[in-house]
C-alpha atoms as a PDB file:
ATOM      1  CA  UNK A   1      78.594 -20.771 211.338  1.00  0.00           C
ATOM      2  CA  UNK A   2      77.547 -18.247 208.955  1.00  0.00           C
ATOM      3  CA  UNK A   3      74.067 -17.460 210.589  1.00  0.00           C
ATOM      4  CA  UNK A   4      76.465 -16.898 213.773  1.00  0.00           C
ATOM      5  CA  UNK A   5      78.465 -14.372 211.906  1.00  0.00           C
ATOM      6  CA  UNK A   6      75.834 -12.711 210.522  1.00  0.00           C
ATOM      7  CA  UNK A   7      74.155 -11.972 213.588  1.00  0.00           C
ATOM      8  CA  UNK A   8      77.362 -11.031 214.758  1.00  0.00           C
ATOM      9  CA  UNK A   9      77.396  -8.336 211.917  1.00  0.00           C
ATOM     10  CA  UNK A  10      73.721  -7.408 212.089  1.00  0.00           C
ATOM     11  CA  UNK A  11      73.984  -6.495 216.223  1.00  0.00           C
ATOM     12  CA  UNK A  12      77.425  -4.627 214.883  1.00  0.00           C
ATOM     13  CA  UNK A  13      75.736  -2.684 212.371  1.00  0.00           C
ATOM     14  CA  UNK A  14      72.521  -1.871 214.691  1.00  0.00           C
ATOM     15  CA  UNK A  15      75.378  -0.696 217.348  1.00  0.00           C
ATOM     16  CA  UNK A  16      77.475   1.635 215.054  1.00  0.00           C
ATOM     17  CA  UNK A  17      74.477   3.530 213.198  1.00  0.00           C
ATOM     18  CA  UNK A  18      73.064   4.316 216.611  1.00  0.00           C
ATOM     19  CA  UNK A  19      75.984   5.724 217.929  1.00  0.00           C
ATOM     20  CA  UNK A  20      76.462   7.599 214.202  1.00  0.00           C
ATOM     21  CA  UNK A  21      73.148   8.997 214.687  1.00  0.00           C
ATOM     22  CA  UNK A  22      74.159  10.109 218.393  1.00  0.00           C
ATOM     23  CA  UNK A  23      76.767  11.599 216.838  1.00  0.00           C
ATOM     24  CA  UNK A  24      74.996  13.554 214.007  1.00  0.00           C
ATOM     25  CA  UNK A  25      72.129  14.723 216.374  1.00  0.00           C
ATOM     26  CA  UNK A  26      68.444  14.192 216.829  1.00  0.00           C
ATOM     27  CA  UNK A  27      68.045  16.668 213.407  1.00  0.00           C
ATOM     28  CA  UNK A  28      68.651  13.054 211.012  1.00  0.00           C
ATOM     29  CA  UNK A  29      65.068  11.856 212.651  1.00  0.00           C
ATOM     30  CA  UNK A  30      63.213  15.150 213.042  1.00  0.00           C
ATOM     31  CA  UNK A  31      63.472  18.128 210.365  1.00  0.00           C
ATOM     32  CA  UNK A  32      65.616  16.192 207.727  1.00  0.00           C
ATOM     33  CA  UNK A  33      66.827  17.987 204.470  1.00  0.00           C
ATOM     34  CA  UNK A  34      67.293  16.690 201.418  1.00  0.00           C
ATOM     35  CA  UNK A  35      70.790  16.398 201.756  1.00  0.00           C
ATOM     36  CA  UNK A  36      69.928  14.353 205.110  1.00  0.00           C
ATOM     37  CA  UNK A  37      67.411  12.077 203.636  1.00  0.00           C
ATOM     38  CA  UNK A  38      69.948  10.538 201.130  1.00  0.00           C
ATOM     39  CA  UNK A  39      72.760  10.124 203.497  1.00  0.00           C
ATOM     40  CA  UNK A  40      70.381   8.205 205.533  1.00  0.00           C
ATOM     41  CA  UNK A  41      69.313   5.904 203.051  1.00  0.00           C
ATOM     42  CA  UNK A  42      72.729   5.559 202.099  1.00  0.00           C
ATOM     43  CA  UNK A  43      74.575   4.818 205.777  1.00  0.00           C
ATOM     44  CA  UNK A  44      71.106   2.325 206.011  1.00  0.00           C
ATOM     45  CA  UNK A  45      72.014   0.386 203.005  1.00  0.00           C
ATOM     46  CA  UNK A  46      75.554  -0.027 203.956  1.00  0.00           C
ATOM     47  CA  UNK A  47      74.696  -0.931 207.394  1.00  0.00           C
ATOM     48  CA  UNK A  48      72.835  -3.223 205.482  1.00  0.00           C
ATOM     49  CA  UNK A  49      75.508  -4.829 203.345  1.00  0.00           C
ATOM     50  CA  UNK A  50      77.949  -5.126 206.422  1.00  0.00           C
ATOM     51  CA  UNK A  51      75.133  -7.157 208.292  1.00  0.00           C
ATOM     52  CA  UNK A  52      75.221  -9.965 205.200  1.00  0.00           C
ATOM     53  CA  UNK A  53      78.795  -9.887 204.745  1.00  0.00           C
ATOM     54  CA  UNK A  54      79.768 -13.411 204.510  1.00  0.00           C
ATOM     55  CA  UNK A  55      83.793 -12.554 203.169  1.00  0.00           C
ATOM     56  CA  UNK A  56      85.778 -10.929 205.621  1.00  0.00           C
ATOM     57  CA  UNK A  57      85.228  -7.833 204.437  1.00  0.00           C
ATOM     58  CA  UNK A  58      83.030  -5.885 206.738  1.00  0.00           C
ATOM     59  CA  UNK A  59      85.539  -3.312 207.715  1.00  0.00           C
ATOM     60  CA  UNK A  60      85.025  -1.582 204.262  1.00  0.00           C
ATOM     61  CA  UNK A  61      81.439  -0.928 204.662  1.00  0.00           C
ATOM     62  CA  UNK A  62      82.269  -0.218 208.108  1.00  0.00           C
ATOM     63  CA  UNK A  63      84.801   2.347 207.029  1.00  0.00           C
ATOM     64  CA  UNK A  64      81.975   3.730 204.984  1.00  0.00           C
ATOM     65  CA  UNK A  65      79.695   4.403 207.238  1.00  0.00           C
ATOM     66  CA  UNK A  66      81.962   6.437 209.558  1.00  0.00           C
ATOM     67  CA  UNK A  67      83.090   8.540 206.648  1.00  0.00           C
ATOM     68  CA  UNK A  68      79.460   9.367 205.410  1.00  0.00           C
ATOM     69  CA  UNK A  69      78.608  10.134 209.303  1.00  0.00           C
ATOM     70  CA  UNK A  70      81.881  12.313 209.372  1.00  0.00           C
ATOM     71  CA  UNK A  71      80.923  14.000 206.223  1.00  0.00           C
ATOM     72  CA  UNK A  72      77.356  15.123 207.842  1.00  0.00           C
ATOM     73  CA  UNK A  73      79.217  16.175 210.862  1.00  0.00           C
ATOM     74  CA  UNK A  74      81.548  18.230 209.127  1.00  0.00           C
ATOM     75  CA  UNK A  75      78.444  19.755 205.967  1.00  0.00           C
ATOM     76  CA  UNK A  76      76.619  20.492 209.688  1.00  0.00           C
ATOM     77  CA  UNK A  77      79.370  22.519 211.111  1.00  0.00           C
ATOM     78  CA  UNK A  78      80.178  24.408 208.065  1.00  0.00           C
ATOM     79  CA  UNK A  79      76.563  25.026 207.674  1.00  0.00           C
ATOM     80  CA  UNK A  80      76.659  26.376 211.671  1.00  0.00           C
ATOM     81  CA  UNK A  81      79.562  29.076 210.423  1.00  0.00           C
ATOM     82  CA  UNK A  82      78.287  29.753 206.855  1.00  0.00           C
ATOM     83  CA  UNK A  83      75.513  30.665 205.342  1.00  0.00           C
ATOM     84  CA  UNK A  84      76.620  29.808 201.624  1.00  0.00           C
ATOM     85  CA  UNK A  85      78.142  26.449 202.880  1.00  0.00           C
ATOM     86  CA  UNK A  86      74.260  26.437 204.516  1.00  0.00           C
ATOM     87  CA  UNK A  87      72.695  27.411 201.717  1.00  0.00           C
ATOM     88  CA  UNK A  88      74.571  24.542 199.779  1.00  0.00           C
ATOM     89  CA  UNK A  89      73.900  22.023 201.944  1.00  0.00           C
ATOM     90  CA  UNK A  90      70.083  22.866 202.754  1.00  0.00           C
ATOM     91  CA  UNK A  91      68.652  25.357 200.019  1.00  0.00           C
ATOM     92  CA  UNK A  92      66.725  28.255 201.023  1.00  0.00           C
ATOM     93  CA  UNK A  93      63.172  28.771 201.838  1.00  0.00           C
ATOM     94  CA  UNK A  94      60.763  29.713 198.163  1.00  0.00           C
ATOM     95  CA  UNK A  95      57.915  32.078 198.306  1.00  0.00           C
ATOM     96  CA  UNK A  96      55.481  29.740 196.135  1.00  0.00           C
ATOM     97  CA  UNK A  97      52.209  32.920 197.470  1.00  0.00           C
ATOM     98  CA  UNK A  98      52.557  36.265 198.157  1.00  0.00           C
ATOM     99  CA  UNK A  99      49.514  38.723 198.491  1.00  0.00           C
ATOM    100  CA  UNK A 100      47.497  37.394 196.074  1.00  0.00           C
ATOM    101  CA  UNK A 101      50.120  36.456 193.327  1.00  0.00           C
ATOM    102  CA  UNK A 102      51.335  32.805 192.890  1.00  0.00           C
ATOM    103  CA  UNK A 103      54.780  32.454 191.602  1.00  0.00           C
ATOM    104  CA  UNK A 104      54.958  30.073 188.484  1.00  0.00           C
ATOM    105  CA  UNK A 105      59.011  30.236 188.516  1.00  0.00           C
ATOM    106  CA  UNK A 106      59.458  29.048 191.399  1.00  0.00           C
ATOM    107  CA  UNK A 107      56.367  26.209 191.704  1.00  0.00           C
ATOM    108  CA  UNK A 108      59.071  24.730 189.016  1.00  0.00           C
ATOM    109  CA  UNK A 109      61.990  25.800 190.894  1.00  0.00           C
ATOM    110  CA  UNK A 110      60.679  23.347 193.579  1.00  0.00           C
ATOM    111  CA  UNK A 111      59.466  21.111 191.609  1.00  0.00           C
ATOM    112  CA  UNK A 112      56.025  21.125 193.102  1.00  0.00           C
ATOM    113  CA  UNK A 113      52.726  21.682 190.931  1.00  0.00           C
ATOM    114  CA  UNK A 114      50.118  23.598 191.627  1.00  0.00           C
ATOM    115  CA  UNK A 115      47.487  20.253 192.356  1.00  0.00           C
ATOM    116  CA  UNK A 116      49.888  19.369 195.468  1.00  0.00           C
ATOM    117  CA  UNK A 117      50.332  22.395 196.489  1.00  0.00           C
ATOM    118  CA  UNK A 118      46.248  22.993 197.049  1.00  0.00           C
ATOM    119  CA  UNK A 119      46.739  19.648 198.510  1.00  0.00           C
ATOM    120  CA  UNK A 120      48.285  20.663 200.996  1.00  0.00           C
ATOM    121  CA  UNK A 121      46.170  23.988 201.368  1.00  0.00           C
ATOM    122  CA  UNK A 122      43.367  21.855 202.105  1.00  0.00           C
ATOM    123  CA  UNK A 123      45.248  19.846 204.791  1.00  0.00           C
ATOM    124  CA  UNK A 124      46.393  22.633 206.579  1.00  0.00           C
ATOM    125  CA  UNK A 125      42.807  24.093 206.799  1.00  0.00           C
ATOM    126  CA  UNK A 126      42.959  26.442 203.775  1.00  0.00           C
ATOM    127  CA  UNK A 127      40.582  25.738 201.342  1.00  0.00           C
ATOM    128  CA  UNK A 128      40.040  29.107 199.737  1.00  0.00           C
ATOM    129  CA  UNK A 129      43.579  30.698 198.822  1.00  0.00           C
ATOM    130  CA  UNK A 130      41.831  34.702 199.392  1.00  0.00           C
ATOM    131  CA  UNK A 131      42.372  33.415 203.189  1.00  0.00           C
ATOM    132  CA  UNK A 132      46.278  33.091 202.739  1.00  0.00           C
ATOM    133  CA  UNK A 133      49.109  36.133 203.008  1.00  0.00           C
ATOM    134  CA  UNK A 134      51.982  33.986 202.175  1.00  0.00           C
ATOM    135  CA  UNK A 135      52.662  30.312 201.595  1.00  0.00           C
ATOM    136  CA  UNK A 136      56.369  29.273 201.719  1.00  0.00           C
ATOM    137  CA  UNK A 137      58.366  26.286 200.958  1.00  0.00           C
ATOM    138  CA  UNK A 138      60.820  25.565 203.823  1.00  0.00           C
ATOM    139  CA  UNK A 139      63.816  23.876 203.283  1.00  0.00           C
ATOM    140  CA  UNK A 140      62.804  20.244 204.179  1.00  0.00           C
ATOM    141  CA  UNK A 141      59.795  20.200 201.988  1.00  0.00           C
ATOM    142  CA  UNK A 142      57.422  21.555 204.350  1.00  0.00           C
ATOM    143  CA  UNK A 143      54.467  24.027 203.332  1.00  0.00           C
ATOM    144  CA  UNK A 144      54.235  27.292 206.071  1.00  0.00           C
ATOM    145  CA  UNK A 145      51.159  29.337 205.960  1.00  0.00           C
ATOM    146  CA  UNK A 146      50.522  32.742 207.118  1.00  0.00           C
ATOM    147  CA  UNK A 147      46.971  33.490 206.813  1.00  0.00           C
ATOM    148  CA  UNK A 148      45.850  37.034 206.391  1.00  0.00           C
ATOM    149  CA  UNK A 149      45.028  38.786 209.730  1.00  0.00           C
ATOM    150  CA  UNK A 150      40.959  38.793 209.186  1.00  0.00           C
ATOM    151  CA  UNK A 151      41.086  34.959 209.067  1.00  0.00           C
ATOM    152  CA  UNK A 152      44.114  33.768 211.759  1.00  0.00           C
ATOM    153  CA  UNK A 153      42.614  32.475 214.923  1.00  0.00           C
ATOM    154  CA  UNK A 154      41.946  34.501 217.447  1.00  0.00           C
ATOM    155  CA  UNK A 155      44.453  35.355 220.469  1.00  0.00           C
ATOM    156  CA  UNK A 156      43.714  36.193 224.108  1.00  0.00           C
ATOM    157  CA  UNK A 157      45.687  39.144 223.020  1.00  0.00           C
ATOM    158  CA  UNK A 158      42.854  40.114 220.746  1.00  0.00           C
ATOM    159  CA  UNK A 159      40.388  39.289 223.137  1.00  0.00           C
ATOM    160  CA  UNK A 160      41.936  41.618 225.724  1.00  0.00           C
ATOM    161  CA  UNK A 161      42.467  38.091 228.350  1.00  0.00           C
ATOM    162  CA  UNK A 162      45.285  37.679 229.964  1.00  0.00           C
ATOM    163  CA  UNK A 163      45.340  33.615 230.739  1.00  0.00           C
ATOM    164  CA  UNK A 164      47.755  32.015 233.620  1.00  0.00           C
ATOM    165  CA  UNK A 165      50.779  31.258 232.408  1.00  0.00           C
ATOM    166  CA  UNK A 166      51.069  27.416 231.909  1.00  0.00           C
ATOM    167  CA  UNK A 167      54.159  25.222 233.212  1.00  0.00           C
ATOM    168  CA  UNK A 168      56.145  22.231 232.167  1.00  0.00           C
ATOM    169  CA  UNK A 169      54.381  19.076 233.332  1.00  0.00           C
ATOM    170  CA  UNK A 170      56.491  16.391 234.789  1.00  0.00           C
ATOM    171  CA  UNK A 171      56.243  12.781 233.980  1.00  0.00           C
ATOM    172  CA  UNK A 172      56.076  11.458 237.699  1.00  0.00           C
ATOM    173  CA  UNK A 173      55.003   7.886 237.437  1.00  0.00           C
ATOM    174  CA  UNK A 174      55.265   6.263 234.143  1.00  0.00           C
ATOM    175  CA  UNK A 175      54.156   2.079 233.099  1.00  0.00           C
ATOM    176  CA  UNK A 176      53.928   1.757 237.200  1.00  0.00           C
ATOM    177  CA  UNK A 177      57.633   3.267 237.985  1.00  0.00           C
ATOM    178  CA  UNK A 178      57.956   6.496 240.125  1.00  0.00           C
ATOM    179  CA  UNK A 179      60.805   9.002 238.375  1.00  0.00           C
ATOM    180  CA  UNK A 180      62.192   9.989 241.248  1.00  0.00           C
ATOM    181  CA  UNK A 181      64.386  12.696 239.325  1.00  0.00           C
ATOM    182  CA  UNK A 182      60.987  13.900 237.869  1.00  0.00           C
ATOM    183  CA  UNK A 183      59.166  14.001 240.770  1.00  0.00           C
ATOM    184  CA  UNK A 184      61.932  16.148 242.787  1.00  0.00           C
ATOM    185  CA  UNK A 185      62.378  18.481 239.674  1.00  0.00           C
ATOM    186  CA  UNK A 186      59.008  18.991 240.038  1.00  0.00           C
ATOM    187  CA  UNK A 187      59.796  19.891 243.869  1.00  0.00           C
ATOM    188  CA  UNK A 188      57.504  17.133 245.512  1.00  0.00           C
ATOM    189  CA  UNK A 189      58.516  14.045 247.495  1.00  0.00           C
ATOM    190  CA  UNK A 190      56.884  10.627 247.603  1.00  0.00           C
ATOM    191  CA  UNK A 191      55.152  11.642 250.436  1.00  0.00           C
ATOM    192  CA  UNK A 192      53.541  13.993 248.477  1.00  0.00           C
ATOM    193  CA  UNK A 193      52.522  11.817 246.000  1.00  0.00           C
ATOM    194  CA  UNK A 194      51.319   8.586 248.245  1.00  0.00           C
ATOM    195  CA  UNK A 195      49.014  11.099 249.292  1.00  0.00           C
ATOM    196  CA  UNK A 196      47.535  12.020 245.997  1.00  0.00           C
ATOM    197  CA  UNK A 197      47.526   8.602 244.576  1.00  0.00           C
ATOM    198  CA  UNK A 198      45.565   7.680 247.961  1.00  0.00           C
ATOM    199  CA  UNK A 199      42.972  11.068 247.344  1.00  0.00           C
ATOM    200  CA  UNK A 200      42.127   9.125 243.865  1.00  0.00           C
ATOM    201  CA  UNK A 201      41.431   5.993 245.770  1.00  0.00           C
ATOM    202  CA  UNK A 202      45.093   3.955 244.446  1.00  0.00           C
ATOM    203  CA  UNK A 203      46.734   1.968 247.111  1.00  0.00           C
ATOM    204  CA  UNK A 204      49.473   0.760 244.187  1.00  0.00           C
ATOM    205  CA  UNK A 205      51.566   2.269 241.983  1.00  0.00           C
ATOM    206  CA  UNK A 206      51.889  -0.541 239.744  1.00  0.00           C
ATOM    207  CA  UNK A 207      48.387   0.067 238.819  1.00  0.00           C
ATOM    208  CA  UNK A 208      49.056   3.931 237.597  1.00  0.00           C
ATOM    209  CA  UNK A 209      49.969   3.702 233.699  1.00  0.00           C
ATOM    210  CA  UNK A 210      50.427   7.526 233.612  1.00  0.00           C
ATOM    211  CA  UNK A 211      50.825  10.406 236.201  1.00  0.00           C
ATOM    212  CA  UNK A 212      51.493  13.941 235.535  1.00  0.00           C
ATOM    213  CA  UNK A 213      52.113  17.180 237.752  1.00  0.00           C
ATOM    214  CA  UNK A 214      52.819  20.791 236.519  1.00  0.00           C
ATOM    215  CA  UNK A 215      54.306  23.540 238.399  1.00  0.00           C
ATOM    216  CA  UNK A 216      50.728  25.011 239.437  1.00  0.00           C
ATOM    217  CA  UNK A 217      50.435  21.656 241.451  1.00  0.00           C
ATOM    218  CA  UNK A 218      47.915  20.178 238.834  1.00  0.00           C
ATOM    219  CA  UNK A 219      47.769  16.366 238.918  1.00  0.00           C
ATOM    220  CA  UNK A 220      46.435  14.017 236.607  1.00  0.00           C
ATOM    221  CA  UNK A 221      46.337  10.326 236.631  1.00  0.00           C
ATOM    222  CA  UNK A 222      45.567   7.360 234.278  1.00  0.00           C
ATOM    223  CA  UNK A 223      45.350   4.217 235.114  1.00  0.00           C
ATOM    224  CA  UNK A 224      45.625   0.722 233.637  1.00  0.00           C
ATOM    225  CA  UNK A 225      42.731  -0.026 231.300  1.00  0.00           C
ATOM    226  CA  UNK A 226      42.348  -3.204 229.652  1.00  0.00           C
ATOM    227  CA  UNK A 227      42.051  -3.164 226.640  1.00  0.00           C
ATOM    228  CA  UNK A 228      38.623  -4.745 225.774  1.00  0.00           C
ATOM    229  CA  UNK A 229      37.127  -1.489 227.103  1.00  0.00           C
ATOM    230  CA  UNK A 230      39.004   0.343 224.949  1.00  0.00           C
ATOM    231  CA  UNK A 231      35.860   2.149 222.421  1.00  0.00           C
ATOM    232  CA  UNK A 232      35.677   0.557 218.881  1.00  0.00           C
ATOM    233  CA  UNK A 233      34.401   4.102 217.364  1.00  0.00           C
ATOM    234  CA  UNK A 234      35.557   2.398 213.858  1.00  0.00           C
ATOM    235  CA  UNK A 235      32.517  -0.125 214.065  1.00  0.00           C
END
């Protein structure tokens, strides 16, 4: 009985925090800040503790969880109407490099030393700090970089070329399954596209793992591949 009832709470808890994270926006699994990484650990380990609830308690943690998600609701709000209640809640961004002069405060401001912070240089394709303007510590713990203009890529700007403009690309068959919304956003029919899945020689569309079309009427298929022909370029 009380693997039953714990499976109960388990699917309960799995149902409430994805409608709490509907509710608190895509934001708690993208960019997270501080503030959001600890209320997610926090409404995880009470969903958690309601799953093994064996007492007939679960409506506490329950009750927990919705006041947590409330609370980020409310901190994301305020933060939408105020920049102190923003600043509060998500800190500001922290020059750490600025023309040539590294800024010891605030490398212990954000509690970063300098070993990481070359680190992460090196990862982002700097590994000679002359080639950086500014380096700046966003928010949720992310390095930005401006190089200086002698050393940023190059533009078609700069090059005086003025490239096609690209397009969206729809998703138009997908595992074997034509999206028929997709495909008539894209403004194409199926007649359309029985006719280019019969130009690359495929009589089914079970047999299409991936199909793509832009707005400049580029198409581009992959099909089904098994996986023993997949390249080992680890061996």
């Amino acid at each position: 009985m009380n693997i039953l009832y714990i499976a109960a709470l388990s699917l309960g808890s799995i149902v409430e925090l994805l409608i709490l994270c509907r509710l608190m926006g895509y934001r708690q699994l993208s960019q997270m800040s501080m503030f959001d990484y600890v209320n997610s650990i926090t409404i995880g380990s009470i969903a958690a503790e309601m799953a093994i609830s064996l007492e007939d308690n679960f409506l506490y943690p329950m009750t927990a969880m919705i006041i947590y998600a409330a609370a980020v609701i409310l901190l994301s709000w305020g933060s939408s109407k105020s920049i102190r209640i923003r600043r509060i809640v998500t800190g500001k961004p922290i020059v750490l490099l600025n023309k040539d002069k590294l800024y010891e405060k605030n490398f212990r401001k954000a509690k970063i030393d300098l070993n990481e912070f070359l680190t992460q240089c090196r990862v982002s394709g700097y590994f000679d700090l002359s080639q950086l303007e500014s380096a700046i510590l966003e928010e949720n713990g992310r390095i930005s970089f401006l190089p200086k203009s002698e050393y940023r890529p190059a533009t078609p700007k700069d090059l005086h070329v003025l490239p096609i403009n690209d397009s969206l690309v729809a998703n138009i068959i997908i595992d074997g399954h034509i999206m028929t919304k997709n495909l008539k956003a894209s403004g194409k029919d199926e007649r359309w596209l029985k006719h280019q899945l019969s130009t690359h020689g495929v009589s089914d569309v079970r047999d299409v793992f991936l199909a793509t079309c832009d707005l400049n009427n580029q198409f581009s298929l992959y099909l089904r591949t098994p996986s023993s022909q997949a390249p080992d370029i680890f061996t």
